[in-house]
N, C-alpha and C. Protein backbone atom coordinates (compact mmCIF):
# COMPACT_ATOMS: atom_id res chain seq x y z
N UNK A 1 -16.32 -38.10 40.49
CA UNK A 1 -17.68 -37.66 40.25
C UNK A 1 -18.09 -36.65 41.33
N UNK A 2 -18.62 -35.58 40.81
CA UNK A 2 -18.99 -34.39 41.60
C UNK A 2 -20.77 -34.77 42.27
N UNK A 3 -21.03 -34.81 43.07
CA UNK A 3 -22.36 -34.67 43.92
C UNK A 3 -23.34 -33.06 44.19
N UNK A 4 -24.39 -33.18 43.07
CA UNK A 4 -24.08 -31.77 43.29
C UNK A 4 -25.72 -31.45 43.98
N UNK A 5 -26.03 -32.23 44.61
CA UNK A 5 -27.01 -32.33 45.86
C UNK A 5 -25.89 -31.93 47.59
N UNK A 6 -26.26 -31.44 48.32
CA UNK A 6 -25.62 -31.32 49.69
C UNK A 6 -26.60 -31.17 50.61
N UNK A 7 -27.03 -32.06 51.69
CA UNK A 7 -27.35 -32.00 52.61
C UNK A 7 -26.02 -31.11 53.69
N UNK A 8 -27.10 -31.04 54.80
CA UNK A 8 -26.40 -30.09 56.01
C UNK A 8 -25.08 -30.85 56.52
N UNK A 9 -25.18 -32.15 56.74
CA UNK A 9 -23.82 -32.54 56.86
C UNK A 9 -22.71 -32.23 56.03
N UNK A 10 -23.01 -32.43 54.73
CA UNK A 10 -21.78 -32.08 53.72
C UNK A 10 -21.54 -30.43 53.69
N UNK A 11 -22.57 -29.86 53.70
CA UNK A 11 -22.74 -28.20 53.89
C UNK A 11 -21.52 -27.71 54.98
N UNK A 12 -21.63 -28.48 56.13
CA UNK A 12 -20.77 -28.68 57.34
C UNK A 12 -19.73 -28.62 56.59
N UNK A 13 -19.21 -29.62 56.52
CA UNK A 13 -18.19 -30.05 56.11
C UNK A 13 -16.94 -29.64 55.44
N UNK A 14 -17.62 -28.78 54.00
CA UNK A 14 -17.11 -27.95 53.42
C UNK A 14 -16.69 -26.58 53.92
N UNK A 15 -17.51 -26.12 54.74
CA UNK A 15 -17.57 -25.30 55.26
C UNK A 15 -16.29 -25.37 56.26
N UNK A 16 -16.21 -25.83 57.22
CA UNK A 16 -15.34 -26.46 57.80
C UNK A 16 -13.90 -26.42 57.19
N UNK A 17 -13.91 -27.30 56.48
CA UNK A 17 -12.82 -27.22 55.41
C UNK A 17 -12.28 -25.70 55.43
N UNK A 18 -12.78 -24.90 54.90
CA UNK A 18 -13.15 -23.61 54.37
C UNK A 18 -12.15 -22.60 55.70
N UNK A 19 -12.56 -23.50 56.60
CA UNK A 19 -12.36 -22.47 58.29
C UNK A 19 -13.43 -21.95 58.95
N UNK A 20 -14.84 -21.96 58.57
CA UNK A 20 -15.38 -21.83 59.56
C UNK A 20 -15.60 -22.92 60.27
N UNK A 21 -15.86 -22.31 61.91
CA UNK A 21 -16.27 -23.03 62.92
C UNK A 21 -17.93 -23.16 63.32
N UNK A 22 -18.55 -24.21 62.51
CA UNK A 22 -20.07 -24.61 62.28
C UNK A 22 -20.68 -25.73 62.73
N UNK A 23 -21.32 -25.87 63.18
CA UNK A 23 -22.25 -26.95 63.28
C UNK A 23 -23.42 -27.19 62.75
N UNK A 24 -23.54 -28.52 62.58
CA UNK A 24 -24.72 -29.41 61.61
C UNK A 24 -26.32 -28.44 61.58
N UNK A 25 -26.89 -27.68 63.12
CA UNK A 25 -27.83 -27.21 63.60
C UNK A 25 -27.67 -25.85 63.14
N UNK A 26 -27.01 -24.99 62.87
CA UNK A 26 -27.09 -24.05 62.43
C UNK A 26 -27.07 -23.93 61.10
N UNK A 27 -26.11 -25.23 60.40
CA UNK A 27 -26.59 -24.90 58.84
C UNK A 27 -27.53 -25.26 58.64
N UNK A 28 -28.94 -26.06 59.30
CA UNK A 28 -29.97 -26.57 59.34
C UNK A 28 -30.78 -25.34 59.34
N UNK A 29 -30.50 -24.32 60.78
CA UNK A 29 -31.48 -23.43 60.49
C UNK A 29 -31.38 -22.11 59.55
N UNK A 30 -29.67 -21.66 59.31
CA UNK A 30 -29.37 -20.91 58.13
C UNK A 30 -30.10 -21.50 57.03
N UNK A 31 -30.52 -22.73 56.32
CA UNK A 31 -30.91 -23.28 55.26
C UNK A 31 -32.31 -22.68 55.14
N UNK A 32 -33.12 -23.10 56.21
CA UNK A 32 -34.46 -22.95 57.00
C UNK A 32 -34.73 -21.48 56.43
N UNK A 33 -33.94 -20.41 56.89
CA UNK A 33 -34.26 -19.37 56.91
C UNK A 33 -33.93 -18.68 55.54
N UNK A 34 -33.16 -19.52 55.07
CA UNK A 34 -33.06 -18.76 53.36
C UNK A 34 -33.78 -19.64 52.32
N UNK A 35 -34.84 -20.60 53.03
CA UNK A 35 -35.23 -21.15 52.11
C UNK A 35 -34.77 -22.51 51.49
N UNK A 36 -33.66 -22.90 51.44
CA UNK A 36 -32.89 -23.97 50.96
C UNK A 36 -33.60 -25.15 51.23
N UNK A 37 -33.58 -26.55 50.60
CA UNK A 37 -34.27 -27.70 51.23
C UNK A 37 -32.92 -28.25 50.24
N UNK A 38 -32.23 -29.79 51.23
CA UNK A 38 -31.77 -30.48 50.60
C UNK A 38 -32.04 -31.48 49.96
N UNK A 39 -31.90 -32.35 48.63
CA UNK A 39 -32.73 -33.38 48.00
C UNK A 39 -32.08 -34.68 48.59
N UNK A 40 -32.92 -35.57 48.99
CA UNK A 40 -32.71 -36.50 49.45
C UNK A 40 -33.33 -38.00 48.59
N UNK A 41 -32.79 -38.88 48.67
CA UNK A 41 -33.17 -40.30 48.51
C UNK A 41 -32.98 -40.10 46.94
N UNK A 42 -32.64 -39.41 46.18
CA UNK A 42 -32.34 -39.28 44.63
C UNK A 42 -31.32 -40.96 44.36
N UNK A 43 -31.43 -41.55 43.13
CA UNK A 43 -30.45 -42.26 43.26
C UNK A 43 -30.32 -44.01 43.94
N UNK A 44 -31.14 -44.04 45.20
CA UNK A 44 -30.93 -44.71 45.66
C UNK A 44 -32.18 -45.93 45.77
N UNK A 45 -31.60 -47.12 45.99
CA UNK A 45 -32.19 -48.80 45.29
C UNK A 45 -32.52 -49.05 46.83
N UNK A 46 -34.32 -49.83 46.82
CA UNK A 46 -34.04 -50.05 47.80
C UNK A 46 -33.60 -51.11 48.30
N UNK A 47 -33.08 -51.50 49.49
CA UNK A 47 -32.46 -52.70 50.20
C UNK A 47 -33.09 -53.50 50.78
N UNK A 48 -33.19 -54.48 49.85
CA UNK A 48 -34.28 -56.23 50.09
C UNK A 48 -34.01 -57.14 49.29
């Protein structure tokens, strides 16, 4: 199953993969600056 939400960690990640040399804080503020917001909490039950 494909995830087709990405926060900055996974952004990393791939990236990474890829060959660049990135960190978590810069794809944070590259995102920032083009606008991007990642979706969060989609999906998830809460725990109780």
């Amino acid at each position: 199953m494909v995830k087709a939400f990405y926060g900055t960690r996974q952004i990393r990640n791939v990236l990474r993969r890829e060959g660049y040399k990135i960190n978590r804080k810069r794809v944070q503020r590259l995102m920032r600056k083009m606008g991007i917001q990642s979706i969060c909490g989609i999906g998830q039950k809460p725990v109780s």
